[in-house]
Protein backbone atom coordinates (compact mmCIF):
# COMPACT_ATOMS: atom_id res chain seq x y z
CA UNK A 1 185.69 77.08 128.43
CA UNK A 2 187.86 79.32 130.72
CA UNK A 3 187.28 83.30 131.57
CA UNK A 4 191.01 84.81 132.54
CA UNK A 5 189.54 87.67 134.74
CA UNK A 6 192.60 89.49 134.91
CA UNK A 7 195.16 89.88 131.97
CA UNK A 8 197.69 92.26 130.26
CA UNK A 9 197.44 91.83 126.78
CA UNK A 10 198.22 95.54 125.97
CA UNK A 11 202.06 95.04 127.50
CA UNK A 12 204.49 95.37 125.10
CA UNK A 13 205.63 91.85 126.27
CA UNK A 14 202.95 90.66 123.36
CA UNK A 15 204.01 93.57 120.84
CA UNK A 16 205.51 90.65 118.47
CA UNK A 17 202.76 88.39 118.09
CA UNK A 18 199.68 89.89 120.21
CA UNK A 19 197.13 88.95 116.90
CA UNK A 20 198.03 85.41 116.22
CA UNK A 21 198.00 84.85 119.88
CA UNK A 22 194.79 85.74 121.11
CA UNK A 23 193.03 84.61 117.52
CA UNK A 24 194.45 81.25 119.20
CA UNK A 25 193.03 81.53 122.63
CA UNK A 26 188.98 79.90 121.55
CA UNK A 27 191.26 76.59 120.27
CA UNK A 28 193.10 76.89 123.43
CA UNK A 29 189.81 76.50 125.44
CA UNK A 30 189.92 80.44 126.61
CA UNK A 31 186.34 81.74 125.98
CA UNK A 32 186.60 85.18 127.39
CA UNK A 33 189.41 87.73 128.77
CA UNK A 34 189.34 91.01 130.96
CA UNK A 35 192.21 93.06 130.04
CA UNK A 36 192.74 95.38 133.03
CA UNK A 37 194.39 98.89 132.96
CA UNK A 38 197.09 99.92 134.98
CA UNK A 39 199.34 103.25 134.21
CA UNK A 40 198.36 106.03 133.53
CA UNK A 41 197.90 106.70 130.00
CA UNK A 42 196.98 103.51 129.04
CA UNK A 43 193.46 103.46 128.93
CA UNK A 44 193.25 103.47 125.39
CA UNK A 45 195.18 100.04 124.88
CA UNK A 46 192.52 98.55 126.24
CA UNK A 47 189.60 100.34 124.48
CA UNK A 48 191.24 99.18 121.71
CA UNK A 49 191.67 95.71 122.17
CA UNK A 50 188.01 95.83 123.36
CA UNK A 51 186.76 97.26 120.55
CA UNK A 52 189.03 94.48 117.91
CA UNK A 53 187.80 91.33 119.86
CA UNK A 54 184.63 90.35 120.39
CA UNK A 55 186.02 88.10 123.65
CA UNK A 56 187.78 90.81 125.39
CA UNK A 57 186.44 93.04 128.09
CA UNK A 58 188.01 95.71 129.96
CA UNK A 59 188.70 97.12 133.53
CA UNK A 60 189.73 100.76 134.16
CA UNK A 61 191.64 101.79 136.56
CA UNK A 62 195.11 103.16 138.05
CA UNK A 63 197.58 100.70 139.59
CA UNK A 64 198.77 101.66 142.82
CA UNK A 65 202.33 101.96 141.55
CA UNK A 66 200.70 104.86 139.51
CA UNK A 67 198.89 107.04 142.27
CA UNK A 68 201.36 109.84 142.24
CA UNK A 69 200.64 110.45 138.74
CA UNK A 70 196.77 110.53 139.20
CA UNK A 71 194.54 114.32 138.66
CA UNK A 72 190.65 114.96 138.99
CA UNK A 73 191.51 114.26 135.04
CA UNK A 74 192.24 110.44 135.34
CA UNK A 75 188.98 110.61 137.75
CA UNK A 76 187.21 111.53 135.07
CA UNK A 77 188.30 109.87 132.62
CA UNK A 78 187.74 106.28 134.49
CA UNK A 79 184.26 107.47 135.24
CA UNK A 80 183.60 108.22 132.01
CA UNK A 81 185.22 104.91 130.18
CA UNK A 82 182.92 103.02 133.28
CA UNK A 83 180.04 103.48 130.71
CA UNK A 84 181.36 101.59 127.94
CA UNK A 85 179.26 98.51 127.27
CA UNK A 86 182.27 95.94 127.45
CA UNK A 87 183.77 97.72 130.68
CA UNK A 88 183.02 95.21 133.69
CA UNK A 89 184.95 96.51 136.21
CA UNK A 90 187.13 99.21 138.26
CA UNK A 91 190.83 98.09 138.50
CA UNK A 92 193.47 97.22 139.05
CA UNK A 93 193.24 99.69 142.11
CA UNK A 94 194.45 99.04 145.23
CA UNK A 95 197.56 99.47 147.39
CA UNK A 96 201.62 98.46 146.58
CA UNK A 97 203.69 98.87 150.20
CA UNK A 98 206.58 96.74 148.83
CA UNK A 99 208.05 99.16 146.35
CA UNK A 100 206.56 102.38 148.07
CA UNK A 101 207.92 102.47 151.42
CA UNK A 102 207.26 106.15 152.42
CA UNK A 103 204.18 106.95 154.67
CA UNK A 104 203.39 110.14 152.29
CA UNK A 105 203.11 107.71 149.33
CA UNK A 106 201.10 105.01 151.48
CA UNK A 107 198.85 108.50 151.95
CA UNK A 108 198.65 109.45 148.22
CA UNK A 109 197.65 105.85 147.73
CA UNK A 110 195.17 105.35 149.92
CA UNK A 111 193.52 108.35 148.86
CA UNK A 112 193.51 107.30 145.06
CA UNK A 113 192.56 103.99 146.13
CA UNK A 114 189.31 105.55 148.16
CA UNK A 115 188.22 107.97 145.29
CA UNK A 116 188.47 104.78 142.62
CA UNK A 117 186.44 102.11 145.06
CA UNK A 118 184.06 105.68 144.46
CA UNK A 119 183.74 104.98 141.51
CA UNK A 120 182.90 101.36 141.46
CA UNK A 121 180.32 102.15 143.67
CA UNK A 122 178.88 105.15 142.34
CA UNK A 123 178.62 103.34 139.07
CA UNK A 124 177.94 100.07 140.43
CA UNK A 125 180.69 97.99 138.79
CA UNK A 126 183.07 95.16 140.88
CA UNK A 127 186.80 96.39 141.70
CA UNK A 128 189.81 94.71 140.91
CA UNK A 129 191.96 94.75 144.16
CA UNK A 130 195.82 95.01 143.77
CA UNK A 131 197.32 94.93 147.30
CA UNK A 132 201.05 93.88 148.27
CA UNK A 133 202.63 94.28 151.59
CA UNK A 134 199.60 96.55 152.63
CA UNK A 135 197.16 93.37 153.94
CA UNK A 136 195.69 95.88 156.71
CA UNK A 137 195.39 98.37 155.27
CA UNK A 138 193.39 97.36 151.91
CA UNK A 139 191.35 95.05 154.44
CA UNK A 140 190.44 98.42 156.47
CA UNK A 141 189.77 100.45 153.04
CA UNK A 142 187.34 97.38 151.53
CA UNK A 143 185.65 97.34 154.60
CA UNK A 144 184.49 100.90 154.06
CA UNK A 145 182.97 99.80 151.00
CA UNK A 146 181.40 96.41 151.43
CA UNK A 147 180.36 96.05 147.59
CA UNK A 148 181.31 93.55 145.34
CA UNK A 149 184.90 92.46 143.65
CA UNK A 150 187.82 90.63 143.02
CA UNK A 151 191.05 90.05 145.46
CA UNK A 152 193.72 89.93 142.69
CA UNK A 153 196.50 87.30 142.97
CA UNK A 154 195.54 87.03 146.07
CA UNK A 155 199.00 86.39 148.51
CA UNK A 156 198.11 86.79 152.29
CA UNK A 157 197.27 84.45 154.65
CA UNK A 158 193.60 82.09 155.42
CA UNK A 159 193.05 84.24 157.98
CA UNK A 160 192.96 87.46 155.51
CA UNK A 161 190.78 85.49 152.99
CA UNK A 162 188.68 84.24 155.53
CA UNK A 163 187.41 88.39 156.24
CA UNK A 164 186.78 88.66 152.52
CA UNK A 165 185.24 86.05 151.84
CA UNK A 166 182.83 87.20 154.39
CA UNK A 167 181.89 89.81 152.42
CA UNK A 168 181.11 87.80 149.77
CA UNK A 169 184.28 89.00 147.80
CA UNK A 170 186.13 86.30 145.27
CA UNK A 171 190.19 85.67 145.57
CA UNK A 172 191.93 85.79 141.83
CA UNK A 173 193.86 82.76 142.28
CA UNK A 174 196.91 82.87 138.84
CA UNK A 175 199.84 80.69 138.43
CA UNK A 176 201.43 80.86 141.75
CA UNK A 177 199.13 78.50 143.18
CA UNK A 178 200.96 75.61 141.35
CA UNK A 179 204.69 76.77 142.90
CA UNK A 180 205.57 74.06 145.35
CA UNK A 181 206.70 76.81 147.93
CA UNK A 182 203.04 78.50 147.62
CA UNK A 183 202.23 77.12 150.73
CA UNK A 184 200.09 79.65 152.43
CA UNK A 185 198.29 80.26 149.03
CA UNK A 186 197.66 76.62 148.75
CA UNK A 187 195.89 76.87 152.30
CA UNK A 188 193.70 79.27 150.87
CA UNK A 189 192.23 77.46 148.13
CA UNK A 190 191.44 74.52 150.28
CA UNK A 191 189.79 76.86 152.49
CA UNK A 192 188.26 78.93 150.24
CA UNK A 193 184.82 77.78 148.98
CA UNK A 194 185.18 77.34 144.94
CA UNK A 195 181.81 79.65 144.70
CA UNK A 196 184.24 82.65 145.23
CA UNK A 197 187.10 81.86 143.27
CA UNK A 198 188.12 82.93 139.77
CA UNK A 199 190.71 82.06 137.37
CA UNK A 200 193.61 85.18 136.69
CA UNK A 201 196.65 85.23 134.75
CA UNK A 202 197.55 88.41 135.28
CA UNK A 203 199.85 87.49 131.66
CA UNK A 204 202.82 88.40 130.89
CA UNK A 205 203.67 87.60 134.47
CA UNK A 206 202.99 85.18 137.07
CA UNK A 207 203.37 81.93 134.74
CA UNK A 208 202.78 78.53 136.01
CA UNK A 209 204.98 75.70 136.68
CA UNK A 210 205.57 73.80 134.14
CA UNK A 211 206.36 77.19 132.24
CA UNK A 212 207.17 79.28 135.17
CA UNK A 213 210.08 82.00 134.37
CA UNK A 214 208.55 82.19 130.70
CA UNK A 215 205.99 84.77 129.08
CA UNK A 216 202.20 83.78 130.42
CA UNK A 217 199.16 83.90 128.68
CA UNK A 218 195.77 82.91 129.27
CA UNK A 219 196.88 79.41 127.39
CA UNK A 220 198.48 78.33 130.57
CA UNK A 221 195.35 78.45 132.63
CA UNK A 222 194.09 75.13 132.26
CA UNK A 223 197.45 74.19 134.74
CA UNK A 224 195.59 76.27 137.26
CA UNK A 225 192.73 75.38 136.93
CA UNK A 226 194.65 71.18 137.50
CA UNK A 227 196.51 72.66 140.70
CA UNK A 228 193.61 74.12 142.05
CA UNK A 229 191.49 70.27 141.02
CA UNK A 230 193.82 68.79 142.88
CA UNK A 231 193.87 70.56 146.30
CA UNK A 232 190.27 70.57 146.42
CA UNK A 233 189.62 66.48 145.37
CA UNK A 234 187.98 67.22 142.54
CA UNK A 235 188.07 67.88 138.42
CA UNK A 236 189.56 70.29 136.82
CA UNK A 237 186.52 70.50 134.50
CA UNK A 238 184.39 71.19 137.72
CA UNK A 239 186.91 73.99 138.98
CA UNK A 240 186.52 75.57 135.31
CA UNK A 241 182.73 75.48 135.21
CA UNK A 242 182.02 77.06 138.70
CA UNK A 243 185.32 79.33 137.69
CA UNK A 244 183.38 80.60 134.91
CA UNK A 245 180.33 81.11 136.26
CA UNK A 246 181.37 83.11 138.85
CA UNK A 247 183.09 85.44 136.55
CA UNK A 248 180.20 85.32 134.29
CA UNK A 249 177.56 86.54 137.69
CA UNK A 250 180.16 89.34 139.42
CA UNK A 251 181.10 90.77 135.97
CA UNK A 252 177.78 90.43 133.55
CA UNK A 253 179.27 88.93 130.91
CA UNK A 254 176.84 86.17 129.98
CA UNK A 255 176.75 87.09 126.39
């Protein structure tokens, strides 16, 4: 069975048929989600869908995208939904460059960025990392912190892995990995020992080929899960029992 560590469930991309979907996902061979906050305002969503099914956890946080709208109130706030039994993590957090291109906004992130990672540690929880177009600089900031988490959808090159994987961080490898022009994040995963990978959907985007350009949902990870088989020489099966395992160990969720 297959943990999606990172999903989206409370988009309004599953408004229509969010219920019969994920009372589909055990049949589909998906025995646990994360649904991960992003916006501001939107921690609720995923109380919610927390509290309704037993197989979904939560992480809180603020997406990059996001940090201009943060107070000391948000602060709070993700400190104080941190203590919820079914809360595993801190995320998505991180930094976006490619839509933000302005140094005062790379300085309003960063700063939001720092006072989350905080959090995580203060409260000993993993992070989910967000970074795009901002490699250095998130590899500078996590550095600082040295604690345990989750590169999501990780992009960037071996060489980047390589550093966080000495820190004994794990890379969120989603549908991208199955693109035939993924080259560099096809390097990864060959490099990348399988003990610090987990499996991401980061649904409704990202889709895999065969059903790339089309809603995802944790249903498609089992093609991931084959890509990832197949540039390592071995089973898919194996790649979703280590998968799981390692999501089970960095996030607690054994029950």
């Amino acid at each position: 069975m297959i943990i999606d560590t990172h999903a989206h469930y409370d988009d309004e991309a599953f408004d229509t048929d969010r219920e019969a979907l994920l009372m589909s996902m055990y049949d589909g061979g998906i025995e646990k989600i994360v649904n991960v906050c992003a916006s501001v305002g939107g921690f609720q969503d995923t109380v919610d869908l927390m509290e309704k099914y037993p197989f979904i956890y939560g992480a809180v946080g603020i997406h990059p995208d996001d940090a201009d709208k943060m107070k000391q109130e948000t602060l709070d706030e993700i400190r104080r939904l941190s203590h919820m039994d079914k809360m595993v993590a801190i995320g998505e957090i991180g930094l976006d460059y490619y839509w933000h291109k302005e140094e005062e906004e790379h300085q309003i992130q960063k700063k939001m960025f720092r006072a989350q990672l905080d959090i995580a540690r203060e409260e000993k929880l993993p992070f989910m990392i967000h970074s795009r177009e901002a490699a250095e600089d998130t590899l500078n900031i996590v550095r600082e912190y040295m604690q345990g988490g989750i590169i999501h959808c990780f992009s960037y090159s071996r060489e980047i892995a390589a550093e966080y994987l000495k820190m004994g961080l794990y890379l969120g490898i989603g549908g991208v990995v199955t693109f035939k022009n993924a080259k560099k994040l096809k390097e990864t995963v060959q490099y990348a020992p399988l003990s610090q990978l987990v499996l991401e959907t980061d649904c409704p985007y990202m889709s895999p080929e065969p059903n790339r350009g089309k809603r995802n949902s944790s249903l498609n990870l089992p093609y991931v899960a084959q890509a990832i088989a197949e540039l390592k020489g071995i089973t898919a099966e194996e790649v979703i029992d280590v998968t799981r395992q390692n999501a089970e160990k960095l996030l607690g969720i054994h029950q």
